[in-house]
Protein backbone atom coordinates (compact mmCIF):
# COMPACT_ATOMS: atom_id res chain seq x y z
CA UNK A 1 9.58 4.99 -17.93
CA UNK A 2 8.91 7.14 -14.64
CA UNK A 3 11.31 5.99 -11.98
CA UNK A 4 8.78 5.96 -9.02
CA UNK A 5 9.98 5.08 -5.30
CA UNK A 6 8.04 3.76 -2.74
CA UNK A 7 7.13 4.54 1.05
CA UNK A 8 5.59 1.80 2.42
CA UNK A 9 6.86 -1.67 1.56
CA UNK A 10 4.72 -4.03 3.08
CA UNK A 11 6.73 -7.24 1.66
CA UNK A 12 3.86 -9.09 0.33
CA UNK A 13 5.57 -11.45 -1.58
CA UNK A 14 6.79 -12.95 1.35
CA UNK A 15 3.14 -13.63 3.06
CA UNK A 16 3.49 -11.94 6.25
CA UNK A 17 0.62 -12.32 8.60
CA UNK A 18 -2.05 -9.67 7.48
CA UNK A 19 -1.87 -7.85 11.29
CA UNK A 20 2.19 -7.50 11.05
CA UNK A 21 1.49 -5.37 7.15
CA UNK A 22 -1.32 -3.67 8.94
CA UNK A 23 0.63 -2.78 11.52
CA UNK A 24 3.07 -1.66 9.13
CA UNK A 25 0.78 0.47 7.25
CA UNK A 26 -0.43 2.51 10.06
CA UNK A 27 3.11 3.17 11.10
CA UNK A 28 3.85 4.48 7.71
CA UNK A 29 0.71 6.50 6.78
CA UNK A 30 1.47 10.10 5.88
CA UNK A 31 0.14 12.36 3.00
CA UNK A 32 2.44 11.48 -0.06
CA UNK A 33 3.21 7.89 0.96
CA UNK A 34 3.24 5.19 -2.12
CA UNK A 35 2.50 2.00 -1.38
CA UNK A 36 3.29 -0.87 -2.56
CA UNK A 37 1.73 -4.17 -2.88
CA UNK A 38 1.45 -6.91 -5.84
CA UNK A 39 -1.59 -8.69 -7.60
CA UNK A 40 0.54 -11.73 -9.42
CA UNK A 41 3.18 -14.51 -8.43
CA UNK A 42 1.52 -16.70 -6.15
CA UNK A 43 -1.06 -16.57 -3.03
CA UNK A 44 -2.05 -13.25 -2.85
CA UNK A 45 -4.94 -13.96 -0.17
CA UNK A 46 -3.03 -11.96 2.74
CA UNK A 47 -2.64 -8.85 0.70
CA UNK A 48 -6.14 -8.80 -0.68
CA UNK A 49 -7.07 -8.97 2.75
CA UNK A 50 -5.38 -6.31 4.29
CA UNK A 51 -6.36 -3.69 1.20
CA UNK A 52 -9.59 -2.88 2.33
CA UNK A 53 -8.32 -2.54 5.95
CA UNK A 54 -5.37 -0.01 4.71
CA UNK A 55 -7.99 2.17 2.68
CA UNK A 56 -10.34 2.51 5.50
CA UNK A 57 -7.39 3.30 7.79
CA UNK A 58 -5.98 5.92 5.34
CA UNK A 59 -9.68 7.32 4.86
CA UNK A 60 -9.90 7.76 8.37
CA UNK A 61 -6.89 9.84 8.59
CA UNK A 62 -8.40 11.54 5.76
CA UNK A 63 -5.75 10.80 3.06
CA UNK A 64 -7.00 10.56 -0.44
CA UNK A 65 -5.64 8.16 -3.27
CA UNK A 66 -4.26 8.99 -6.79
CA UNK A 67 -2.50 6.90 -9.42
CA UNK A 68 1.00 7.22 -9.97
CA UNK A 69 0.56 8.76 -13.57
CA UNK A 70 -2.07 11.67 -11.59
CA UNK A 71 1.66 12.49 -9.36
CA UNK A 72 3.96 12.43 -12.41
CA UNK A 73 1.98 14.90 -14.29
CA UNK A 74 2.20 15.53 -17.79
């Protein structure tokens, strides 16, 4: 296992609106951030919405995306 530690926790689990984890996001933004958000245990409608809106915003500040395995390396 590859301990890994995150940057921006946007507590998704707990449903926050979408606007206060946007909000969040843009505060927290900065080449080599990790964030983190999840895809099971319950309603994930608020974090699939604000996904597309944290990609464009991290575009726009031209920041690229990589996997977690691409940072580890070999």
């Amino acid at each position: 296992y590859t301990l890994v530690l995150a940057s921006v926790l946007l507590l998704d689990p707990s449903r926050p609106p979408v606007g206060w984890m946007m909000a969040m996001a843009k505060r927290s933004l900065h080449p080599g951030s990790i964030v983190v958000l999840h895809d099971a245990g319950g309603d994930r409608s608020r974090t699939v919405a604000v996904l597309p809106r944290i990609l464009r915003e991290a575009r726009q500040r031209g920041l690229g995306f990589v996997t977690v395995s691409a940072l580890a390396g070999p």
